[in-house]
PDB file of N, CA and C in Angstrom:
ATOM      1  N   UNK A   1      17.321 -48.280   9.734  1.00  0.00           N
ATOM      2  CA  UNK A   1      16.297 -47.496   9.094  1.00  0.00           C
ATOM      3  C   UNK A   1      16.627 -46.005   9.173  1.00  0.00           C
ATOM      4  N   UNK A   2      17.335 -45.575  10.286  1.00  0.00           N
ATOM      5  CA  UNK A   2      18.033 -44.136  10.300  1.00  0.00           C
ATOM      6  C   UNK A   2      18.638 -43.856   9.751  1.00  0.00           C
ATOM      7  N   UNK A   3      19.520 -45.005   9.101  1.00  0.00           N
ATOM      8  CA  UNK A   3      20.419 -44.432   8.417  1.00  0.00           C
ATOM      9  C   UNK A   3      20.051 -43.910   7.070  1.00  0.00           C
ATOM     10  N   UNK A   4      19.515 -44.952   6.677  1.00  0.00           N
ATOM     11  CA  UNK A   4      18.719 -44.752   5.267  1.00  0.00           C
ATOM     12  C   UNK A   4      18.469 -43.521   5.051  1.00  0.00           C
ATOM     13  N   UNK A   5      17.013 -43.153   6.174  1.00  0.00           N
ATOM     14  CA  UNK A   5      16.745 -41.439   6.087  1.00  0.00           C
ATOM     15  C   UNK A   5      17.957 -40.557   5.754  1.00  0.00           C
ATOM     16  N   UNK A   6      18.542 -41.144   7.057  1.00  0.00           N
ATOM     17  CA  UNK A   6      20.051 -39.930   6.890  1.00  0.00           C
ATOM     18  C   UNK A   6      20.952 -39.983   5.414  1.00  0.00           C
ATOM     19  N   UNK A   7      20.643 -40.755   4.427  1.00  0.00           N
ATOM     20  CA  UNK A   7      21.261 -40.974   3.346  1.00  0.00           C
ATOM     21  C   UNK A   7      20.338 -40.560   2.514  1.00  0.00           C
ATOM     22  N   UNK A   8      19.228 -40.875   2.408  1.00  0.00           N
ATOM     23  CA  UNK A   8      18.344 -40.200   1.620  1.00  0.00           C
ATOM     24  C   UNK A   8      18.282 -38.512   1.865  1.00  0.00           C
ATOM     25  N   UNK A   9      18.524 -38.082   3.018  1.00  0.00           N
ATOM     26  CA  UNK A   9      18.297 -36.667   3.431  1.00  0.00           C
ATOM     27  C   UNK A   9      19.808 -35.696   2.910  1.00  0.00           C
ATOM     28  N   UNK A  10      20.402 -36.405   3.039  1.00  0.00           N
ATOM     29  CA  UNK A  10      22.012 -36.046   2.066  1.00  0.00           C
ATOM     30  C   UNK A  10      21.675 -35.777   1.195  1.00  0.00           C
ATOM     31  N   UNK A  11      21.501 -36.956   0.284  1.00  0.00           N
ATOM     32  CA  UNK A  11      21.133 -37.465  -1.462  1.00  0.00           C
ATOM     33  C   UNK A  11      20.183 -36.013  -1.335  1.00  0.00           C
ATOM     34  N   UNK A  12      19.099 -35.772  -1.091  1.00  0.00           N
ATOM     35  CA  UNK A  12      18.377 -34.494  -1.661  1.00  0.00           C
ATOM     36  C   UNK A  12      19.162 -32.943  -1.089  1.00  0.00           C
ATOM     37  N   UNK A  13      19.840 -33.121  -0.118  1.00  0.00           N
ATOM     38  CA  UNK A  13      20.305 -32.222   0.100  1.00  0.00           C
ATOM     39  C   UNK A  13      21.174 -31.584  -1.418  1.00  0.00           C
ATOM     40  N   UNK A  14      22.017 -32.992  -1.797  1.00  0.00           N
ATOM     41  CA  UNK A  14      23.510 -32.702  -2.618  1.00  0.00           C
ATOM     42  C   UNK A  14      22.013 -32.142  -4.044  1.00  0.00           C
ATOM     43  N   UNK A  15      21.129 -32.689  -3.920  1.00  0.00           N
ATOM     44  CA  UNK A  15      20.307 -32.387  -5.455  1.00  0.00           C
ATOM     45  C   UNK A  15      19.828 -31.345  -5.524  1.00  0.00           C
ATOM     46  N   UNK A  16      19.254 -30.750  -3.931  1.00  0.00           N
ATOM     47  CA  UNK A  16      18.606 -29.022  -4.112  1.00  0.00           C
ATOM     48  C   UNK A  16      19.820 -27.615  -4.462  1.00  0.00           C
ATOM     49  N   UNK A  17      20.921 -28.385  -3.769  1.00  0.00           N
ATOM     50  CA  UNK A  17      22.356 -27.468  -3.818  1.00  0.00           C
ATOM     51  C   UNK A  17      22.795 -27.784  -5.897  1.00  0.00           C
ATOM     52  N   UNK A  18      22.766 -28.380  -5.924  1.00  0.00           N
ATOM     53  CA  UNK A  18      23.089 -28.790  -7.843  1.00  0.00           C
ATOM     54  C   UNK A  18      22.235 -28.446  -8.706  1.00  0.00           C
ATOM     55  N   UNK A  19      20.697 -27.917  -8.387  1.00  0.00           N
ATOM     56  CA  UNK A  19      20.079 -27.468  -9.085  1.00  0.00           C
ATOM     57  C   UNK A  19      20.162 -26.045  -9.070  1.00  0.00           C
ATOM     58  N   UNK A  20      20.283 -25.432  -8.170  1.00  0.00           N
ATOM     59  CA  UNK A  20      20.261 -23.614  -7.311  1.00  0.00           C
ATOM     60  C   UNK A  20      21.958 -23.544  -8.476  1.00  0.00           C
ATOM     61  N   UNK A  21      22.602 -24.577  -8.552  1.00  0.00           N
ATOM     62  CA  UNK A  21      23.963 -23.919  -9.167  1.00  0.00           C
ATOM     63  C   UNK A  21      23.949 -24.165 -10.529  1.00  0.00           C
ATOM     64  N   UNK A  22      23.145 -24.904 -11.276  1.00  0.00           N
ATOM     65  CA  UNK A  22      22.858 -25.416 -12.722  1.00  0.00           C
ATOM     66  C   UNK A  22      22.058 -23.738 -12.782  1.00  0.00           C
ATOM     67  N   UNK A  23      21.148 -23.693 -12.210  1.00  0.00           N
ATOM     68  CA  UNK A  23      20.191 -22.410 -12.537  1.00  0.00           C
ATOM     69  C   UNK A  23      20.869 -20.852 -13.078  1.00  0.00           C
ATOM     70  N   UNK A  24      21.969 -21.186 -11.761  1.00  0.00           N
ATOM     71  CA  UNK A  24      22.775 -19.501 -11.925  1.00  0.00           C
ATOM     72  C   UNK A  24      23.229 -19.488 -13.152  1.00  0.00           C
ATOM     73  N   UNK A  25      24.475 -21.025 -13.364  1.00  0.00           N
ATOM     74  CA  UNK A  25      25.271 -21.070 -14.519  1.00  0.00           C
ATOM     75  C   UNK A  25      24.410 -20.632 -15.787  1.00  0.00           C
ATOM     76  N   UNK A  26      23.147 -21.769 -15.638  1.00  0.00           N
ATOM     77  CA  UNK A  26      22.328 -21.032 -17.075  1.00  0.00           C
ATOM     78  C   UNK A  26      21.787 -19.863 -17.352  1.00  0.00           C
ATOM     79  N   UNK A  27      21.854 -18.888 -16.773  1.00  0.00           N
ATOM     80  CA  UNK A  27      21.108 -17.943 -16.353  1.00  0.00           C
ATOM     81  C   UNK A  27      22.257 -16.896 -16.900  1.00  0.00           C
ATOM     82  N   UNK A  28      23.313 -17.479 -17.259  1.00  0.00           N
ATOM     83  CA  UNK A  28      24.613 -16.424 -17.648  1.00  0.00           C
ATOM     84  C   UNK A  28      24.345 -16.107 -19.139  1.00  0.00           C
ATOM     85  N   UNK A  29      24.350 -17.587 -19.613  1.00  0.00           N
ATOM     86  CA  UNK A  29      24.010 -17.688 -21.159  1.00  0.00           C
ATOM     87  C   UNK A  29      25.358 -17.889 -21.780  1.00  0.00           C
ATOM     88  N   UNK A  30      26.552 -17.207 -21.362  1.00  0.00           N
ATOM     89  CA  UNK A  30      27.721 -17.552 -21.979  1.00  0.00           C
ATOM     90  C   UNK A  30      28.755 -16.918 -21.318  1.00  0.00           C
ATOM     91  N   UNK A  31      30.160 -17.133 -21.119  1.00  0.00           N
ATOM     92  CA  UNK A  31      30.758 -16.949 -20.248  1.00  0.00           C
ATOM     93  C   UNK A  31      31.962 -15.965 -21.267  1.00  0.00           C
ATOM     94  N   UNK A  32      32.400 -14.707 -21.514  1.00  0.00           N
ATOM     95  CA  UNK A  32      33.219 -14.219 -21.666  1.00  0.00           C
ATOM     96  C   UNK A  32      34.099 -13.591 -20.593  1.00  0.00           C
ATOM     97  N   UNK A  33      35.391 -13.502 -21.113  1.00  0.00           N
ATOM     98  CA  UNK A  33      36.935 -13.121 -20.271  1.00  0.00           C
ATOM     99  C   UNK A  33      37.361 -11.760 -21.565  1.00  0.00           C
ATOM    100  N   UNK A  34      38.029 -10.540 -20.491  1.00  0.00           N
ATOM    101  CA  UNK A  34      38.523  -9.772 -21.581  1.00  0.00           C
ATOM    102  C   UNK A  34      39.131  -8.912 -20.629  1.00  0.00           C
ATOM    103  N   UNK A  35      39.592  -7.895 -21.243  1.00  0.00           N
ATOM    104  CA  UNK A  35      40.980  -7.356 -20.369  1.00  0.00           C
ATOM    105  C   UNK A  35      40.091  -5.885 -21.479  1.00  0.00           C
ATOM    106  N   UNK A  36      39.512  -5.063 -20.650  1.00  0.00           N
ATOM    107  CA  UNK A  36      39.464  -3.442 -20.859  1.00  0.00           C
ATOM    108  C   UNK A  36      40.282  -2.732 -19.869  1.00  0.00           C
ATOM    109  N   UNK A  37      41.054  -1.634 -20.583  1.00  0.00           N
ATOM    110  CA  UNK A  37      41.693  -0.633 -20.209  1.00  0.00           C
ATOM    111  C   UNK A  37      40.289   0.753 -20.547  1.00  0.00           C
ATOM    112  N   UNK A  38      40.338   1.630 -19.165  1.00  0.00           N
ATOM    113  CA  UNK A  38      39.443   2.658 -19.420  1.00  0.00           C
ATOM    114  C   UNK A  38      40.198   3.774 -18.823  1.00  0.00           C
ATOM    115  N   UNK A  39      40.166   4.868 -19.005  1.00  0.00           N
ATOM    116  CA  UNK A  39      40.645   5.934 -18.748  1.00  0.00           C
ATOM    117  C   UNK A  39      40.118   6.938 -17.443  1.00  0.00           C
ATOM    118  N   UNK A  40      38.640   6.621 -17.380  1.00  0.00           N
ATOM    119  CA  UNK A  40      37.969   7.416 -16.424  1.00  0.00           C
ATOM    120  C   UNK A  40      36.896   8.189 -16.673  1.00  0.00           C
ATOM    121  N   UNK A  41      37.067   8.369 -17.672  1.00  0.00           N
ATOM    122  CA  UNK A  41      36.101   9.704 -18.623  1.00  0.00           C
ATOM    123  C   UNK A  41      34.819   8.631 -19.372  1.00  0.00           C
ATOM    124  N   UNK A  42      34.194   9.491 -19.945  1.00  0.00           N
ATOM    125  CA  UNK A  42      32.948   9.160 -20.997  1.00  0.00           C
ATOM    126  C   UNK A  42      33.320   9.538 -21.780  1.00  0.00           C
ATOM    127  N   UNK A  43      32.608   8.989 -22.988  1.00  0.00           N
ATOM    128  CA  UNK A  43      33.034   9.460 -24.655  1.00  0.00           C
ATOM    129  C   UNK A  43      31.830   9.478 -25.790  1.00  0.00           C
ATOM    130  N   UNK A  44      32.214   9.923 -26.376  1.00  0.00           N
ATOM    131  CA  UNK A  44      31.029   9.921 -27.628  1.00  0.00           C
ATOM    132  C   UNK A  44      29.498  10.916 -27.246  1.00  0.00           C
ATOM    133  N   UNK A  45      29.714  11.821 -26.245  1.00  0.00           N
ATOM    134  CA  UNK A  45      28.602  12.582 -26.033  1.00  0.00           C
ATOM    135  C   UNK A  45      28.664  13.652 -27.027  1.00  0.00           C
ATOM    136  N   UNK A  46      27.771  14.836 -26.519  1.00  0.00           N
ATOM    137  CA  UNK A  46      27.658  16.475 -27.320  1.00  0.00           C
ATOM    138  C   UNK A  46      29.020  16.739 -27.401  1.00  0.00           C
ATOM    139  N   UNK A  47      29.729  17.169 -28.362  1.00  0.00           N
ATOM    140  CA  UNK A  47      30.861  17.948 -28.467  1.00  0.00           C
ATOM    141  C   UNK A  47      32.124  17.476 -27.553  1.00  0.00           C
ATOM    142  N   UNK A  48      31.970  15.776 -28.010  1.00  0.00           N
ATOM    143  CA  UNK A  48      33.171  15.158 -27.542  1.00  0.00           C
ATOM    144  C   UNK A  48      33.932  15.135 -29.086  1.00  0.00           C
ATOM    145  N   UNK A  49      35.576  15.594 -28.305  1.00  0.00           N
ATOM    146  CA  UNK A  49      36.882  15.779 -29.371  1.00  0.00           C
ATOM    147  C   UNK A  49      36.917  16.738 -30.202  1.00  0.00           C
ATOM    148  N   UNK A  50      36.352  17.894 -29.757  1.00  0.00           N
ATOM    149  CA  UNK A  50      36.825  19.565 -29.440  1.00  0.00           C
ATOM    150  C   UNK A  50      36.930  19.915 -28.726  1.00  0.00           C
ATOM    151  N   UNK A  51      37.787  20.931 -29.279  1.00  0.00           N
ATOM    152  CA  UNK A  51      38.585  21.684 -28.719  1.00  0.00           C
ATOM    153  C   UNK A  51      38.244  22.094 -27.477  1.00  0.00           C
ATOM    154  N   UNK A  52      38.192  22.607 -26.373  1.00  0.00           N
ATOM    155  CA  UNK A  52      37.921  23.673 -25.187  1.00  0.00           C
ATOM    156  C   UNK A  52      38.104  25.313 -25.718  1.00  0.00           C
ATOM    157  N   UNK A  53      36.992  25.453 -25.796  1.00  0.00           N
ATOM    158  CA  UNK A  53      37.003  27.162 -26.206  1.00  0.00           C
ATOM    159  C   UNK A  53      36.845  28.179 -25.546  1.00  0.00           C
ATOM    160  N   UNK A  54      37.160  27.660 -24.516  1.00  0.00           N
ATOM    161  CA  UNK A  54      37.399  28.592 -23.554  1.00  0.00           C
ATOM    162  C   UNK A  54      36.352  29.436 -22.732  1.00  0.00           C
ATOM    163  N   UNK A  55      35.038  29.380 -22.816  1.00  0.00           N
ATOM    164  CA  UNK A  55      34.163  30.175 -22.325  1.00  0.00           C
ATOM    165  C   UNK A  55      33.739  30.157 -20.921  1.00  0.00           C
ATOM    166  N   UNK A  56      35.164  29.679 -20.315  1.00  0.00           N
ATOM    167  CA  UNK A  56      34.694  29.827 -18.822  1.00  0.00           C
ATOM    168  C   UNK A  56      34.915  31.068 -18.095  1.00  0.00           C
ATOM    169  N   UNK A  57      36.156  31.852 -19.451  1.00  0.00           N
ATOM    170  CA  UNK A  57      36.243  33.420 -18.755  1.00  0.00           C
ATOM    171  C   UNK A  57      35.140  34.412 -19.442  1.00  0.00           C
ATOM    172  N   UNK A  58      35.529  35.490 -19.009  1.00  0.00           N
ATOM    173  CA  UNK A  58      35.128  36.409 -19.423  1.00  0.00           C
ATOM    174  C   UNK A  58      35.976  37.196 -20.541  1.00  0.00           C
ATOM    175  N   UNK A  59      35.169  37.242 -21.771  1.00  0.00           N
ATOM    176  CA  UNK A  59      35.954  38.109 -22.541  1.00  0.00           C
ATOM    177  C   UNK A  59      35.938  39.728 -22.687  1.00  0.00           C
ATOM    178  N   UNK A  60      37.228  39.756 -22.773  1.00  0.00           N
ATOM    179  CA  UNK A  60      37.088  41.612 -23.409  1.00  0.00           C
ATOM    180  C   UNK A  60      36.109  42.346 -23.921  1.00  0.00           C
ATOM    181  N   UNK A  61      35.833  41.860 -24.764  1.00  0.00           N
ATOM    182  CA  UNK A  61      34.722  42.123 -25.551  1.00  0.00           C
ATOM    183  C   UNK A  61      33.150  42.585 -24.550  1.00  0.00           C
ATOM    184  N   UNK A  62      32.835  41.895 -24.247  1.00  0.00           N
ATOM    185  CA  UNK A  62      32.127  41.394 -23.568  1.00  0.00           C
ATOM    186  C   UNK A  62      31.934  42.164 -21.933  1.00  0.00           C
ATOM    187  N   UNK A  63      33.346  42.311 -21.615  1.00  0.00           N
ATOM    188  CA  UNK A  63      33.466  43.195 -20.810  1.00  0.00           C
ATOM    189  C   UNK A  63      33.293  44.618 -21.205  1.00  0.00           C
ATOM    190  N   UNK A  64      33.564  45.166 -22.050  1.00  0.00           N
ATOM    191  CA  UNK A  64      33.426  46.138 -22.923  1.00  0.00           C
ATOM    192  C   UNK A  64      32.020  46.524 -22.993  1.00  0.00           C
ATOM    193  N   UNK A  65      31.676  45.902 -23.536  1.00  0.00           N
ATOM    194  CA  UNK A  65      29.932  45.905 -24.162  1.00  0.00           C
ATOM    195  C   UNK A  65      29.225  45.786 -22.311  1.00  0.00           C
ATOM    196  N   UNK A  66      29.469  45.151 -21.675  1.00  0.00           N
ATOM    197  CA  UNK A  66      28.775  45.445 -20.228  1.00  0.00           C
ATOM    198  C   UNK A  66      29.070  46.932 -19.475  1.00  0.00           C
ATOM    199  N   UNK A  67      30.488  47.268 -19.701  1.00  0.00           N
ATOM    200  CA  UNK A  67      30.692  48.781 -18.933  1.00  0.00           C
ATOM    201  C   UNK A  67      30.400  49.878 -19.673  1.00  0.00           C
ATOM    202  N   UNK A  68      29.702  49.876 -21.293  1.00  0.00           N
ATOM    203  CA  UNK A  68      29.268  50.845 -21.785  1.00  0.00           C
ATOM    204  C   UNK A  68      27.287  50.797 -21.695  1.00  0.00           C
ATOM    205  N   UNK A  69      26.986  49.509 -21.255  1.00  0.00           N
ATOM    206  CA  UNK A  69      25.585  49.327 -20.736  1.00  0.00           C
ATOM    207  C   UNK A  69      25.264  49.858 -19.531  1.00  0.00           C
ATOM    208  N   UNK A  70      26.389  49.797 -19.127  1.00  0.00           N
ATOM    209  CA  UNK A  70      26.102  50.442 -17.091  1.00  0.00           C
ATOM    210  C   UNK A  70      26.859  52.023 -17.442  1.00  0.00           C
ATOM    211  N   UNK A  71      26.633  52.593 -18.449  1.00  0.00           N
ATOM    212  CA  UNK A  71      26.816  54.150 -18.541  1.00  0.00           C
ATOM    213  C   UNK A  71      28.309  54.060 -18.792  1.00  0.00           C
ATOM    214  N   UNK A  72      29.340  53.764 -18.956  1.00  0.00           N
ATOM    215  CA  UNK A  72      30.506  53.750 -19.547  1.00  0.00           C
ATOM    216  C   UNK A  72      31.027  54.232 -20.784  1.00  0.00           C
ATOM    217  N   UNK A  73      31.397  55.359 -20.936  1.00  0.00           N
ATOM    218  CA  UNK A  73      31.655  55.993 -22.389  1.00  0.00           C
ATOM    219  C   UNK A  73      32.889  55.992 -22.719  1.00  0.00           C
ATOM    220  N   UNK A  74      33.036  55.558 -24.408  1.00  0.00           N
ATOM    221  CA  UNK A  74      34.231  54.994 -24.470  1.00  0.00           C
ATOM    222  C   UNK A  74      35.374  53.875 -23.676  1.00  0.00           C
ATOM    223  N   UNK A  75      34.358  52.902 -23.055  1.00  0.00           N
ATOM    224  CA  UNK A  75      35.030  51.489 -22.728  1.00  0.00           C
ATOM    225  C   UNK A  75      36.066  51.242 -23.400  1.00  0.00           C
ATOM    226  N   UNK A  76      37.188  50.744 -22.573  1.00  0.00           N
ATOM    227  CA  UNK A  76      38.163  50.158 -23.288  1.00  0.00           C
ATOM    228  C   UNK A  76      38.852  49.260 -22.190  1.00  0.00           C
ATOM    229  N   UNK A  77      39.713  48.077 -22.370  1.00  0.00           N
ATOM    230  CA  UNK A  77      40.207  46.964 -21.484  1.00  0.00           C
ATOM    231  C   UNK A  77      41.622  47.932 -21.227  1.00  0.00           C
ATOM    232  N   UNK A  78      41.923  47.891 -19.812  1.00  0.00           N
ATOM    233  CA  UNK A  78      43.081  48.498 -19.645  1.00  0.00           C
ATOM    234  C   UNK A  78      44.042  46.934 -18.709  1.00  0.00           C
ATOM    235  N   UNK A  79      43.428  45.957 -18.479  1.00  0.00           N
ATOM    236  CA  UNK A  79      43.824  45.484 -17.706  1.00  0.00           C
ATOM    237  C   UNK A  79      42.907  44.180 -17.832  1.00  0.00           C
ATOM    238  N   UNK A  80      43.938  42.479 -17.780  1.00  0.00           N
ATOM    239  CA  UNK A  80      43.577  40.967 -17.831  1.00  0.00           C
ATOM    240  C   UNK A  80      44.307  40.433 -17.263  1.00  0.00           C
ATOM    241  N   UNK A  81      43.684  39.921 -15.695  1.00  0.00           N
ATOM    242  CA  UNK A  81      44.661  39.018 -15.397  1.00  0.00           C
ATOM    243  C   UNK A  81      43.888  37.541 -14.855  1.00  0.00           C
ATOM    244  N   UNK A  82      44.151  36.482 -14.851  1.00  0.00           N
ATOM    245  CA  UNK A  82      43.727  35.441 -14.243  1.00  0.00           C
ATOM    246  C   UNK A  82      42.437  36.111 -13.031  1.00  0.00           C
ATOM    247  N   UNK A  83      41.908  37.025 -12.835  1.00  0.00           N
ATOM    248  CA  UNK A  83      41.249  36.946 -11.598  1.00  0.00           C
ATOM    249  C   UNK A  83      40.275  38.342 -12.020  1.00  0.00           C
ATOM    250  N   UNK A  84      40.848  38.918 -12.914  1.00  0.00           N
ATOM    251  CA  UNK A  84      39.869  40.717 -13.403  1.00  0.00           C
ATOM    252  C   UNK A  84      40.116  40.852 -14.161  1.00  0.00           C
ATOM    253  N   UNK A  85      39.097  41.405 -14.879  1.00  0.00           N
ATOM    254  CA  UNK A  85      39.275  42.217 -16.241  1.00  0.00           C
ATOM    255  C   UNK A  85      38.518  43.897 -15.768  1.00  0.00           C
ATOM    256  N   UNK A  86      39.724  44.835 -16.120  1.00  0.00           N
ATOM    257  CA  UNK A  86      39.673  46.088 -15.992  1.00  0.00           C
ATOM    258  C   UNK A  86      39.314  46.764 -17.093  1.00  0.00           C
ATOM    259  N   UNK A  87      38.064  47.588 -17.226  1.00  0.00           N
ATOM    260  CA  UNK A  87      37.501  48.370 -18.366  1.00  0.00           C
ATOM    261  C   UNK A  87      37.421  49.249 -17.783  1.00  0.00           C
ATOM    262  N   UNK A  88      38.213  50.965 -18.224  1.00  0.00           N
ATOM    263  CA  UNK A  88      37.923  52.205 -18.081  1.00  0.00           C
ATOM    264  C   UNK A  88      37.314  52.872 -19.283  1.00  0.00           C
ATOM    265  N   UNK A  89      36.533  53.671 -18.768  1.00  0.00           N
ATOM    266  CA  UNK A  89      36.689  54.902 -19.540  1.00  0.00           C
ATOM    267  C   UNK A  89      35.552  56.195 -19.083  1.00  0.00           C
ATOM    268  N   UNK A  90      34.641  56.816 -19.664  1.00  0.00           N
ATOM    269  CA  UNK A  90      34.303  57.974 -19.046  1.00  0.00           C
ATOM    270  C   UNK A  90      33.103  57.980 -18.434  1.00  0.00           C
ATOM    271  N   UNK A  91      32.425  58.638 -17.337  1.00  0.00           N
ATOM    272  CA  UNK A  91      31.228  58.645 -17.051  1.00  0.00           C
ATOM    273  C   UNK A  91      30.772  60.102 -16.964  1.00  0.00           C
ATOM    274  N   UNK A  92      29.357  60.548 -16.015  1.00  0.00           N
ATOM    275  CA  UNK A  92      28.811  61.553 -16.135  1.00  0.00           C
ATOM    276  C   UNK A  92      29.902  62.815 -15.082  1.00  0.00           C
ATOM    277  N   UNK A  93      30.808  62.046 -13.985  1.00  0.00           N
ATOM    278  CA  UNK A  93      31.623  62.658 -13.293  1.00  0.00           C
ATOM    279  C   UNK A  93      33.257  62.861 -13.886  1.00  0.00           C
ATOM    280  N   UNK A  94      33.898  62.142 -14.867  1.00  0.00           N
ATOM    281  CA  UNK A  94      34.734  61.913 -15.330  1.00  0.00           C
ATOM    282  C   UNK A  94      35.738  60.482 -15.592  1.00  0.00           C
ATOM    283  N   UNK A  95      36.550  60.528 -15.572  1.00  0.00           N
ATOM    284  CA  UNK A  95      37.014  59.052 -15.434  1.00  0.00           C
ATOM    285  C   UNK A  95      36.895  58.212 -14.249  1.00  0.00           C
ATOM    286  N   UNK A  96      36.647  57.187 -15.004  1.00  0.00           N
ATOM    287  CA  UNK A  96      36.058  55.837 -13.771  1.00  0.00           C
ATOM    288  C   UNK A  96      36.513  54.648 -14.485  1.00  0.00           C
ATOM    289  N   UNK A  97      36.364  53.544 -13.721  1.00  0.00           N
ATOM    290  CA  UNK A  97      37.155  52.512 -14.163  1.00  0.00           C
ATOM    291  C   UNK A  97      35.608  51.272 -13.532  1.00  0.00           C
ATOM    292  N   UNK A  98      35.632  49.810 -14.185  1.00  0.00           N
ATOM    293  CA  UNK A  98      35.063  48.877 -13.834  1.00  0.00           C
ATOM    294  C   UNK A  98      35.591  47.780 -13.726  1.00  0.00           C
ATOM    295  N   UNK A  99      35.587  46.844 -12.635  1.00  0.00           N
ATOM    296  CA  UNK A  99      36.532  45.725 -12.816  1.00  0.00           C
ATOM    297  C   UNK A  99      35.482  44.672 -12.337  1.00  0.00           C
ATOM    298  N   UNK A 100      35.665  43.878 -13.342  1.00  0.00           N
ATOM    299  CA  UNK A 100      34.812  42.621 -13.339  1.00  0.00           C
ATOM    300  C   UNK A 100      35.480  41.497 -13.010  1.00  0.00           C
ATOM    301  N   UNK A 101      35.152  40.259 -12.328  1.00  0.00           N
ATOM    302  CA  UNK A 101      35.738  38.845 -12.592  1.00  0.00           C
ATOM    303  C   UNK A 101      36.033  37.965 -13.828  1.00  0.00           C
ATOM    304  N   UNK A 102      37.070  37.757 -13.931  1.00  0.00           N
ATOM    305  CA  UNK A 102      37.109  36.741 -15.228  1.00  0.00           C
ATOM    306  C   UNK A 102      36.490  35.677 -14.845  1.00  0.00           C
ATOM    307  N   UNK A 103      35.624  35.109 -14.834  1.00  0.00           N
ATOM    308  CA  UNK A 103      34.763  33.950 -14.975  1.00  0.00           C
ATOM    309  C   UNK A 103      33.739  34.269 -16.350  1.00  0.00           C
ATOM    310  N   UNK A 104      32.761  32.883 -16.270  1.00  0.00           N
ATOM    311  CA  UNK A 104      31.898  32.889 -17.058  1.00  0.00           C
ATOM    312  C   UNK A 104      30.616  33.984 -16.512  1.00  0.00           C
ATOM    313  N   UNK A 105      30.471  35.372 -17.745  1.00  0.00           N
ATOM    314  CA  UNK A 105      29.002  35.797 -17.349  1.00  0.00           C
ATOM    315  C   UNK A 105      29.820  37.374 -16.858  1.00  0.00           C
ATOM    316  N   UNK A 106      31.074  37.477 -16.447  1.00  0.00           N
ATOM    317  CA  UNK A 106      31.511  38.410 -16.065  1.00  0.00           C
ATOM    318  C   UNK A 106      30.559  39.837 -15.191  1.00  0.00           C
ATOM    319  N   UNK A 107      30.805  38.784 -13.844  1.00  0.00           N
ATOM    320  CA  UNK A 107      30.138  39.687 -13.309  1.00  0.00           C
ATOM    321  C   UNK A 107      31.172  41.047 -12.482  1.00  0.00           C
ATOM    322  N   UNK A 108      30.345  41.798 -12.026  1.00  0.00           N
ATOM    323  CA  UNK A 108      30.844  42.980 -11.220  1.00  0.00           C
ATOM    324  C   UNK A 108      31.753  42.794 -10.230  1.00  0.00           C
ATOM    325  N   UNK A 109      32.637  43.169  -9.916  1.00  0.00           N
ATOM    326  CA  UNK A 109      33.353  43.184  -8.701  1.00  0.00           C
ATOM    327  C   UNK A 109      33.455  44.820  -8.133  1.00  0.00           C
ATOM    328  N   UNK A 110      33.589  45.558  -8.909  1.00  0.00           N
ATOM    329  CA  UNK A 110      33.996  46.859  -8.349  1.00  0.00           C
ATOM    330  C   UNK A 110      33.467  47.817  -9.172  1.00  0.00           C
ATOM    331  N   UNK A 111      33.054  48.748  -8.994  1.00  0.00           N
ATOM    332  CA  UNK A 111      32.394  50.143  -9.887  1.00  0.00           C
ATOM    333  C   UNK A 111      33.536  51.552  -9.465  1.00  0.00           C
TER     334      UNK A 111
END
């Protein structure tokens, strides 16, 4: 009579384990295989596949138009390198010079 149990207690065992795995399988809905290659990046956002225009420095221009706002007469770029942009020209004492950071926004470094 033990044994029975013990065979019957199998038998539902093997049926609660076969249903828990019928459930998952259906639960997929369909089984695809595929091979993507991705690069790393995102795509298809704002102003994806142009150019880089560069506006992370500071332009001349720009530098210009800031050292004749802070009293600078006759601004002009005397000097661009990876790290400053140099605008001289005249103030209320005589010649003076301004050197800003090339980054974005070009701020002050030196008066």
């Amino acid at each position: 009579m033990i044994s029975t149990f013990a065979k019957a207690g199998v038998a539902v065992l093997i049926a609660i384990s076969s249903l828990s795995a019928t459930a998952s399988t259906a639960s997929a809905q369909d089984v695809r295989y595929g091979l993507y290659v991705q690069d790393g990046q995102r795509h298809g956002g704002h102003g994806w596949g142009r150019p880089d225009r560069g506006r992370d420095r500071c332009a001349p221009w720009l530098a210009e138009e800031k050292a004749s706002r802070m009293g600078l007469r006759r601004a002009t770029v005397v000097d661009v390198s990876p790290r400053r942009v140099v605008v001289a020209g005249f103030d209320r004492r005589g010649r003076d010079r301004v050197v800003f950071a090339n980054v974005r926004g070009c701020p002050v470094i030196r008066r």
